[in-house]
PDB file of N, CA and C in Angstrom:
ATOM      1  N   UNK A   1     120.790  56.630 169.222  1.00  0.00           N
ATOM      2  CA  UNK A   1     119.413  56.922 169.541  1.00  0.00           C
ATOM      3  C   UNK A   1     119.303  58.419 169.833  1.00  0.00           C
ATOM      4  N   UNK A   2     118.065  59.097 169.449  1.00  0.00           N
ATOM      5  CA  UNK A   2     117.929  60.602 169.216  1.00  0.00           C
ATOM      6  C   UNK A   2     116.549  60.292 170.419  1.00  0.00           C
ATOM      7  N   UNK A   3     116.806  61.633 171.222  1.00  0.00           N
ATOM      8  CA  UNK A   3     115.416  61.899 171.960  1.00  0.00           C
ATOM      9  C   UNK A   3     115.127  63.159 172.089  1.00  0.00           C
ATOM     10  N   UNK A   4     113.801  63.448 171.553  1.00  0.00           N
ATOM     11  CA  UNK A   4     113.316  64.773 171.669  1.00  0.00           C
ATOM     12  C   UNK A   4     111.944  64.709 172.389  1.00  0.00           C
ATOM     13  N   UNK A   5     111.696  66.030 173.057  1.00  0.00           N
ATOM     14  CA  UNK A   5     110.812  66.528 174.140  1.00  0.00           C
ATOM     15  C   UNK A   5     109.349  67.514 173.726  1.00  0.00           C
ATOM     16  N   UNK A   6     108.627  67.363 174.428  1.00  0.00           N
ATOM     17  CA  UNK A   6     107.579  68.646 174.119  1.00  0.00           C
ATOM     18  C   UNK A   6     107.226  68.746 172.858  1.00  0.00           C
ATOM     19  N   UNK A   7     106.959  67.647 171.781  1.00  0.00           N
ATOM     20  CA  UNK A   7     106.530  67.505 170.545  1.00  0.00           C
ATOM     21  C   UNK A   7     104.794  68.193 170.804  1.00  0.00           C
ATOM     22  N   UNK A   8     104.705  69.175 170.193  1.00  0.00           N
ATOM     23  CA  UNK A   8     103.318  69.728 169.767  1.00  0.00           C
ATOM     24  C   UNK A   8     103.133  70.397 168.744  1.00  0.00           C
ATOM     25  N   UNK A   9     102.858  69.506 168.025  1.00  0.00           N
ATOM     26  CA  UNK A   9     102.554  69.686 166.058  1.00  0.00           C
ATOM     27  C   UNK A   9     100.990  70.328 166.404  1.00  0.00           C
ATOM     28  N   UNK A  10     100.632  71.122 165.775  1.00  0.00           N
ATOM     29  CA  UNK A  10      98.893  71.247 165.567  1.00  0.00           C
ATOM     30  C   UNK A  10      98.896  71.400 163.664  1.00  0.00           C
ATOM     31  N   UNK A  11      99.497  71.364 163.265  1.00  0.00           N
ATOM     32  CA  UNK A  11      99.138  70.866 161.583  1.00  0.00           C
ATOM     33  C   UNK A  11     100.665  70.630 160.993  1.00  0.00           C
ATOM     34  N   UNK A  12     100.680  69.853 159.927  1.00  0.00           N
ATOM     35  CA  UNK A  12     101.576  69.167 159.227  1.00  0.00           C
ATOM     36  C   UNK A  12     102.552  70.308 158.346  1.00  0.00           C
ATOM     37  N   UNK A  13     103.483  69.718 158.997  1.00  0.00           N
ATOM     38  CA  UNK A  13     104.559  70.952 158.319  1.00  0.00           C
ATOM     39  C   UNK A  13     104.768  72.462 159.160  1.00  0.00           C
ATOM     40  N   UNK A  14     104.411  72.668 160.286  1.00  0.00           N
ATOM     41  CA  UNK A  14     104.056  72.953 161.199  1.00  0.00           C
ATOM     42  C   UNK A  14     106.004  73.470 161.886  1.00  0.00           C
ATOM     43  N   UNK A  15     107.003  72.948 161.560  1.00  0.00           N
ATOM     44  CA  UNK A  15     108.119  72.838 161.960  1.00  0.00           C
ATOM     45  C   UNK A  15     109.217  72.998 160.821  1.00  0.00           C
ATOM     46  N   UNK A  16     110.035  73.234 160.729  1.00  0.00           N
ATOM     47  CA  UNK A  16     110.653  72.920 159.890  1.00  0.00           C
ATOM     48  C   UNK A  16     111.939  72.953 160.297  1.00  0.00           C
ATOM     49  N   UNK A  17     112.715  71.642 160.247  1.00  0.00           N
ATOM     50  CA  UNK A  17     113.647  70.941 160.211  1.00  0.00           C
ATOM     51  C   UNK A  17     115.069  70.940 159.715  1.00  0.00           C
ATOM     52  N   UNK A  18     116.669  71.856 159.980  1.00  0.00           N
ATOM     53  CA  UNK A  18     117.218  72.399 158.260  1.00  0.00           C
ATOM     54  C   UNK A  18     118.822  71.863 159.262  1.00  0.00           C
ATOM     55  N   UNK A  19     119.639  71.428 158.359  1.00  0.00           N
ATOM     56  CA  UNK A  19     120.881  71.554 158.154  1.00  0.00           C
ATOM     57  C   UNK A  19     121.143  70.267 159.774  1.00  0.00           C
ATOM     58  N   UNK A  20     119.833  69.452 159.529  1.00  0.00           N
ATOM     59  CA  UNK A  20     120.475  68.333 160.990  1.00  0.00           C
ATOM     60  C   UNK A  20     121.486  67.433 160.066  1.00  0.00           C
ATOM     61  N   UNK A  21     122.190  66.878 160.857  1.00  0.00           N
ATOM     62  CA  UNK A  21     123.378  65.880 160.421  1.00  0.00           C
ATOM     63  C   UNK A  21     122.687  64.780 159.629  1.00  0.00           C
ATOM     64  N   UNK A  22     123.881  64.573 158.373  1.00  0.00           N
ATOM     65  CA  UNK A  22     122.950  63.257 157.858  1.00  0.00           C
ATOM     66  C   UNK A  22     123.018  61.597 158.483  1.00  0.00           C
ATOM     67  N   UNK A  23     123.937  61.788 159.516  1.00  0.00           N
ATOM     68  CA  UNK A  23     123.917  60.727 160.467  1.00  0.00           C
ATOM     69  C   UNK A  23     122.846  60.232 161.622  1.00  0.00           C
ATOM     70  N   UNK A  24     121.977  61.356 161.766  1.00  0.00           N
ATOM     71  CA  UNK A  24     120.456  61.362 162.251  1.00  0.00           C
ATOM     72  C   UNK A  24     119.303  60.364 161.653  1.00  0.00           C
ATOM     73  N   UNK A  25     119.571  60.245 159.998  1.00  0.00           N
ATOM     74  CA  UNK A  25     118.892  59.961 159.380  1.00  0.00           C
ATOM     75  C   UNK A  25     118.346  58.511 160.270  1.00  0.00           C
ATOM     76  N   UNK A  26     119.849  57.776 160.208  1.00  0.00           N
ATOM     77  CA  UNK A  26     119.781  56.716 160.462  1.00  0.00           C
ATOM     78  C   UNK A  26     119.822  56.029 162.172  1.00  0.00           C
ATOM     79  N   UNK A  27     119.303  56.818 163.000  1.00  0.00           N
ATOM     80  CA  UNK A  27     119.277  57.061 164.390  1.00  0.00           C
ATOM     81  C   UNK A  27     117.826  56.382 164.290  1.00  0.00           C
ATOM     82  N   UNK A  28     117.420  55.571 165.578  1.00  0.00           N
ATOM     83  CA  UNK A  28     115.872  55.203 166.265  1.00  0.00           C
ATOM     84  C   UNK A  28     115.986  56.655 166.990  1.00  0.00           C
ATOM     85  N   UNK A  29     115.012  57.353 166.775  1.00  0.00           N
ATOM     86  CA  UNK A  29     114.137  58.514 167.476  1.00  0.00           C
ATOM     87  C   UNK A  29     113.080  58.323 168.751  1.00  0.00           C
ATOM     88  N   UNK A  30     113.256  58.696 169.680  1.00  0.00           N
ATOM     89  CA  UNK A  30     112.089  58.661 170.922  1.00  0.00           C
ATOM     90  C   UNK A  30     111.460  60.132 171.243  1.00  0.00           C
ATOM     91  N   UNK A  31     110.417  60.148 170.684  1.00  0.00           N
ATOM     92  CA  UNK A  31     109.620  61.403 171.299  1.00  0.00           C
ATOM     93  C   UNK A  31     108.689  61.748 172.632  1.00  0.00           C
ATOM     94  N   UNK A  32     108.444  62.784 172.786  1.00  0.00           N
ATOM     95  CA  UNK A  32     107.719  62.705 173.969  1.00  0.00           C
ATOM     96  C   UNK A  32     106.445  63.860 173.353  1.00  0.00           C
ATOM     97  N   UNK A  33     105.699  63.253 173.223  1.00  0.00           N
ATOM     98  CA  UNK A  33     104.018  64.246 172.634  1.00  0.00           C
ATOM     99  C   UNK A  33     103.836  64.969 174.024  1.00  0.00           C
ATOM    100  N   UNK A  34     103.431  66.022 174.185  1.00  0.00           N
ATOM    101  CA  UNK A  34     103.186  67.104 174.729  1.00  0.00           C
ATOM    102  C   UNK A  34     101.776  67.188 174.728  1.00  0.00           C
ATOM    103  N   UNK A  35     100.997  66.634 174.142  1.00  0.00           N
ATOM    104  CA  UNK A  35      99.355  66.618 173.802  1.00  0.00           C
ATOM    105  C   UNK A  35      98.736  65.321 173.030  1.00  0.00           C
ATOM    106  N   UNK A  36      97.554  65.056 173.517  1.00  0.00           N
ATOM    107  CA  UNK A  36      96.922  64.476 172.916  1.00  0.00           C
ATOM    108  C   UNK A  36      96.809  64.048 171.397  1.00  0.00           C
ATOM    109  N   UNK A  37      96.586  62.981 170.795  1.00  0.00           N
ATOM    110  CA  UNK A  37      96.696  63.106 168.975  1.00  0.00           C
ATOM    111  C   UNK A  37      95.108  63.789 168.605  1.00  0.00           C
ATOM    112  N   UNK A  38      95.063  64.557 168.014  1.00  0.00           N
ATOM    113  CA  UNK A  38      93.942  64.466 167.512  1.00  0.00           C
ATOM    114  C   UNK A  38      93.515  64.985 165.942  1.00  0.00           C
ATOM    115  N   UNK A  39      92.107  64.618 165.622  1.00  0.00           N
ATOM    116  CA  UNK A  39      91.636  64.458 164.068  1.00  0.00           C
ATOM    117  C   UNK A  39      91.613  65.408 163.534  1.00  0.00           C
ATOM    118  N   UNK A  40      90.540  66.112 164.270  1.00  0.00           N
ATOM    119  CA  UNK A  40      89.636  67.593 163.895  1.00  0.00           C
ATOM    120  C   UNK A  40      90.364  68.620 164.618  1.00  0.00           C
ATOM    121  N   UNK A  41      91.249  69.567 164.260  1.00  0.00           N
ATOM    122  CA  UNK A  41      91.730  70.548 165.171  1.00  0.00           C
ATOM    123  C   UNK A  41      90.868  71.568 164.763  1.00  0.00           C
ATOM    124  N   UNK A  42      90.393  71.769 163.815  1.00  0.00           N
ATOM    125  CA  UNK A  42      89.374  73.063 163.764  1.00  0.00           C
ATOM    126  C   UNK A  42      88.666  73.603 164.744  1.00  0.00           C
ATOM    127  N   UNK A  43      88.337  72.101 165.429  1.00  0.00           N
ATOM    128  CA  UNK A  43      87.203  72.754 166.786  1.00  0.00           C
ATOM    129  C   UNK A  43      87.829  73.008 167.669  1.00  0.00           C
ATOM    130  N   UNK A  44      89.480  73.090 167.753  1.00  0.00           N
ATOM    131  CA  UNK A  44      89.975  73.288 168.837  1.00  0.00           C
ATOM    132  C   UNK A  44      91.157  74.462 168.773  1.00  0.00           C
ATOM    133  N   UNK A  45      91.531  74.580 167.073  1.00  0.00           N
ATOM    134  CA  UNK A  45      92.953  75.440 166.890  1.00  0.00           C
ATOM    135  C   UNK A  45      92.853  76.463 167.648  1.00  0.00           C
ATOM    136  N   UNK A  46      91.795  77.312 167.870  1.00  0.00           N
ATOM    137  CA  UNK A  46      91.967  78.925 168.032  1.00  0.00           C
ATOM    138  C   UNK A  46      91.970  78.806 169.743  1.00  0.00           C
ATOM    139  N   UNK A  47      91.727  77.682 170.414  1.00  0.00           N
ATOM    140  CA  UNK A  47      92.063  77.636 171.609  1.00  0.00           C
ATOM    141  C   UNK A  47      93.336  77.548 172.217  1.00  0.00           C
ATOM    142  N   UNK A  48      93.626  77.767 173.359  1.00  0.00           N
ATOM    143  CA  UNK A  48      94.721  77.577 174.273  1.00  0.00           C
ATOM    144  C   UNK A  48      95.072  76.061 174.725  1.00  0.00           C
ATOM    145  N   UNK A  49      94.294  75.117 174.445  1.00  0.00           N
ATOM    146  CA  UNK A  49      95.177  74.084 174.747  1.00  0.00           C
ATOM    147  C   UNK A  49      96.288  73.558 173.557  1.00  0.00           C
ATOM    148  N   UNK A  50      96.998  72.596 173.942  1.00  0.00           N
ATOM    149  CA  UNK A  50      97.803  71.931 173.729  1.00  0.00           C
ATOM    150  C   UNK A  50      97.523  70.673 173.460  1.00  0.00           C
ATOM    151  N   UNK A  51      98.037  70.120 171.895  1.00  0.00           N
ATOM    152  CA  UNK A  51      97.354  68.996 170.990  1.00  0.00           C
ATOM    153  C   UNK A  51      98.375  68.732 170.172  1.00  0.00           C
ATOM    154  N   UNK A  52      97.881  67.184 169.145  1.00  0.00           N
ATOM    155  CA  UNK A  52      99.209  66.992 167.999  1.00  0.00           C
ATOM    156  C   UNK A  52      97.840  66.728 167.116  1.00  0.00           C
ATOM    157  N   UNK A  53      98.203  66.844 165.998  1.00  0.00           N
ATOM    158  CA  UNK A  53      97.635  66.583 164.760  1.00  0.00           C
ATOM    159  C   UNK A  53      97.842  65.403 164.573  1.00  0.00           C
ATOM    160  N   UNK A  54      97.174  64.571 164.202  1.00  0.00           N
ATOM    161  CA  UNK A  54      97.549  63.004 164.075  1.00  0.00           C
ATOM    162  C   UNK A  54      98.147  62.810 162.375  1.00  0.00           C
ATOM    163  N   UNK A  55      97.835  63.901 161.216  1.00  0.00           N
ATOM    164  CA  UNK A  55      98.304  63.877 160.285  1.00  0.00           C
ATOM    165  C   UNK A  55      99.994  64.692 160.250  1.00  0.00           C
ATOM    166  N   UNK A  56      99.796  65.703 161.336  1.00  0.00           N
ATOM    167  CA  UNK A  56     101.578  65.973 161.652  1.00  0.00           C
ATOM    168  C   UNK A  56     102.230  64.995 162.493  1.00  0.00           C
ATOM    169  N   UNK A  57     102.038  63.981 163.119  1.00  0.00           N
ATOM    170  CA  UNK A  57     102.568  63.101 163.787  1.00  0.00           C
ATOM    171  C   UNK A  57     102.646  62.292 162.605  1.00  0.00           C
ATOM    172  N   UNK A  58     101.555  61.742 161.858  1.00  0.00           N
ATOM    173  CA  UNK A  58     102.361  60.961 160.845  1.00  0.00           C
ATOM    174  C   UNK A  58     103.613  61.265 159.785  1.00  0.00           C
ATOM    175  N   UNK A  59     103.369  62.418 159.115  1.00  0.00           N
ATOM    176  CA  UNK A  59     104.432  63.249 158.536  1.00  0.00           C
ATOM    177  C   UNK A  59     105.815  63.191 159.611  1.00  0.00           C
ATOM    178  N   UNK A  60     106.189  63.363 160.710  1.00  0.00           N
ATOM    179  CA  UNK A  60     107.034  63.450 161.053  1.00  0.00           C
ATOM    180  C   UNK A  60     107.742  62.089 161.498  1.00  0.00           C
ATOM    181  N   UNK A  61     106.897  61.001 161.565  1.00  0.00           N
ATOM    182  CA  UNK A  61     107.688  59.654 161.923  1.00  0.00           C
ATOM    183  C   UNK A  61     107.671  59.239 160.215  1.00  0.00           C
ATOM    184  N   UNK A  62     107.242  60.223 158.928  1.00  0.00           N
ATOM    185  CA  UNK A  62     107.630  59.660 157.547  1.00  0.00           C
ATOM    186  C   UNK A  62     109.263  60.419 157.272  1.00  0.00           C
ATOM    187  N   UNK A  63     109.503  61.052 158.477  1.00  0.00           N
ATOM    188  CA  UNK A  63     110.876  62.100 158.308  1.00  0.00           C
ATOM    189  C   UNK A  63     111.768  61.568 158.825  1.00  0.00           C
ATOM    190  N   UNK A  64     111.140  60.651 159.784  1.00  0.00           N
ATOM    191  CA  UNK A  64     112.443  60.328 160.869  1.00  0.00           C
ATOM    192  C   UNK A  64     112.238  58.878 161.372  1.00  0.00           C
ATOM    193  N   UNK A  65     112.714  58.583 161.968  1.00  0.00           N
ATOM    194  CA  UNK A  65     112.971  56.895 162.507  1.00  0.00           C
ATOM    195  C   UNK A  65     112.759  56.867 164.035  1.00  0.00           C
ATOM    196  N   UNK A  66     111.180  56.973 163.771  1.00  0.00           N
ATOM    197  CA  UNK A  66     110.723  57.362 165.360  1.00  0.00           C
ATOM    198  C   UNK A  66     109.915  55.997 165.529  1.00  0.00           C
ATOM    199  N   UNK A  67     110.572  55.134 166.815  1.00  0.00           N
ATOM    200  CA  UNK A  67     110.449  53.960 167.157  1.00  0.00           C
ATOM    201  C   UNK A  67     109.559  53.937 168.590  1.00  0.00           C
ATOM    202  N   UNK A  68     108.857  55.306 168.952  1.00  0.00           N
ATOM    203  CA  UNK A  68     108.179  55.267 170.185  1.00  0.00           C
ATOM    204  C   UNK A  68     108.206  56.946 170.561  1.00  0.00           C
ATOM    205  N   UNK A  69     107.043  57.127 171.303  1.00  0.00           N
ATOM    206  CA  UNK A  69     106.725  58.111 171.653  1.00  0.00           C
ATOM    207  C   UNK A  69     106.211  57.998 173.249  1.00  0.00           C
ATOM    208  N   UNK A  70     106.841  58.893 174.223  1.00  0.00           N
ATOM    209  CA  UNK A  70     106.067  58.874 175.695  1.00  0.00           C
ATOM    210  C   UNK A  70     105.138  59.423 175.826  1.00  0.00           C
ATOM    211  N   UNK A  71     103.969  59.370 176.567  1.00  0.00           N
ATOM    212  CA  UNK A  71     102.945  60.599 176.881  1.00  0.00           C
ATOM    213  C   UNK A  71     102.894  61.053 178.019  1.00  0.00           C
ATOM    214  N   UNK A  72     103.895  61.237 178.492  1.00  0.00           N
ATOM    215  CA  UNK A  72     104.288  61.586 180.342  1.00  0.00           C
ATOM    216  C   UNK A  72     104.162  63.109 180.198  1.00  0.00           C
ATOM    217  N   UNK A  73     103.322  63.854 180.342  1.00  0.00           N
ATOM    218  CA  UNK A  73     103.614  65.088 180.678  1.00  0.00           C
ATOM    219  C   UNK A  73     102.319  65.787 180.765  1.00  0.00           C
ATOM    220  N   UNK A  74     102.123  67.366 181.297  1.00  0.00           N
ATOM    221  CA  UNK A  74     100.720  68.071 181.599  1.00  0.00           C
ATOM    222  C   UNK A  74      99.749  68.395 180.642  1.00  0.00           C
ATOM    223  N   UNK A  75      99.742  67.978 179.889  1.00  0.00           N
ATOM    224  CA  UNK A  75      98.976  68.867 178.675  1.00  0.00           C
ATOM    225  C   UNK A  75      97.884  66.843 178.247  1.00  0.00           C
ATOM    226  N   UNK A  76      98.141  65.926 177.953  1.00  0.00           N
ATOM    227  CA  UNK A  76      97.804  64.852 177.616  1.00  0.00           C
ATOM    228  C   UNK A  76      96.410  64.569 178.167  1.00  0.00           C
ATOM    229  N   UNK A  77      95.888  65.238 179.097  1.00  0.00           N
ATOM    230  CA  UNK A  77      94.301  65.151 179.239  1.00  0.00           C
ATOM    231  C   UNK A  77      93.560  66.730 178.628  1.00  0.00           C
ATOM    232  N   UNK A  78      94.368  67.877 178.176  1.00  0.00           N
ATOM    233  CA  UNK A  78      93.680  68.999 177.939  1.00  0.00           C
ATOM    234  C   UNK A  78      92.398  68.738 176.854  1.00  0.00           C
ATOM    235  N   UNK A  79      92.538  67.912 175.486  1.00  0.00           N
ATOM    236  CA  UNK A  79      92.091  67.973 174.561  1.00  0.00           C
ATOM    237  C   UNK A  79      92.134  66.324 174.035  1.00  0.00           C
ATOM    238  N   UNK A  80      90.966  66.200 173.180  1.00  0.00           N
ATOM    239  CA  UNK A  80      91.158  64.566 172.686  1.00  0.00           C
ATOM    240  C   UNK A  80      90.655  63.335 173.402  1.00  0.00           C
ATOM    241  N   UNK A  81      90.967  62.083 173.087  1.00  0.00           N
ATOM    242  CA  UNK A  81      91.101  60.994 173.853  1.00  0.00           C
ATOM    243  C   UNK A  81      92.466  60.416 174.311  1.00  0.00           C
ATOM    244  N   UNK A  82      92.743  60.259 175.793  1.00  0.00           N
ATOM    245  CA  UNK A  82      94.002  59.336 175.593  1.00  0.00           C
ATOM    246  C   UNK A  82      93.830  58.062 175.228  1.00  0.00           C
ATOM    247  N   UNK A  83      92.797  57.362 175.424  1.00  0.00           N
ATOM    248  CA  UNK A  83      93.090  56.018 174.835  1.00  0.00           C
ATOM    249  C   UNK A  83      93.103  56.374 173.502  1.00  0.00           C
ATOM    250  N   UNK A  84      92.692  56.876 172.337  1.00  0.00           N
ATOM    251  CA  UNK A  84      92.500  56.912 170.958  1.00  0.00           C
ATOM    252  C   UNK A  84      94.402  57.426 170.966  1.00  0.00           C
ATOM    253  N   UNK A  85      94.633  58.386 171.834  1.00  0.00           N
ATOM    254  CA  UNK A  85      95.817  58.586 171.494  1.00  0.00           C
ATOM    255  C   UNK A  85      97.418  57.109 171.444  1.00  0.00           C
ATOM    256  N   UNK A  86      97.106  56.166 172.395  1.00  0.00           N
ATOM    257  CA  UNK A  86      97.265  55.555 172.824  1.00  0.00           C
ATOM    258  C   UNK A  86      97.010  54.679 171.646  1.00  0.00           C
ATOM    259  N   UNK A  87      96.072  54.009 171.458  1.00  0.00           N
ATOM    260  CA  UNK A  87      95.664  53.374 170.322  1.00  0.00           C
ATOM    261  C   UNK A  87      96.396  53.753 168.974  1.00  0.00           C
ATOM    262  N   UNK A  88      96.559  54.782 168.558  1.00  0.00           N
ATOM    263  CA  UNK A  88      97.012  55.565 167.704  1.00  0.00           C
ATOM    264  C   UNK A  88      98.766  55.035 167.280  1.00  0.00           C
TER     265      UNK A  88
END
């Protein structure tokens, strides 16, 4: 099992990923979102909060074998809905 922290995508492809082990592939992944999911970042990119793209969150659980995500942390009421995130 792989766990990573402070996930904050604001658009897809946003990261890029190089030379991880190919034994990862096959790992369950646990993330922890750092922000809210949300649709429309336009109305929000050029700001200072902290958000995920709900189309870079999908892209990245199409990369990896991500079996759950936490939303424990400060940023998860800045921007968005949490229930939609939640829902999501």
């Amino acid at each position: 099992m792989i766990f990573v922290g402070d996930i904050a995508l604001p658009y897809k492809e946003s990261i890029k990923l190089k030379n991880l082990p190919t034994s990862f592939n096959s790992k369950q992944w646990i993330g922890n979102l750092e922000g809210a999911l949300i649709d429309n970042i336009q109305e929000i990119i050029n700001g200072k909060a902290v958000f995920n793209d709900k189309n870079a969150i999908k892209h990245l659980c199409s990369q990896f074998n991500f079996t759950g995500f936490a939303l424990a942390n400060n940023h998860i009421f800045d921007t968005g809905s949490f229930e939609e995130t939640i829902s999501f």
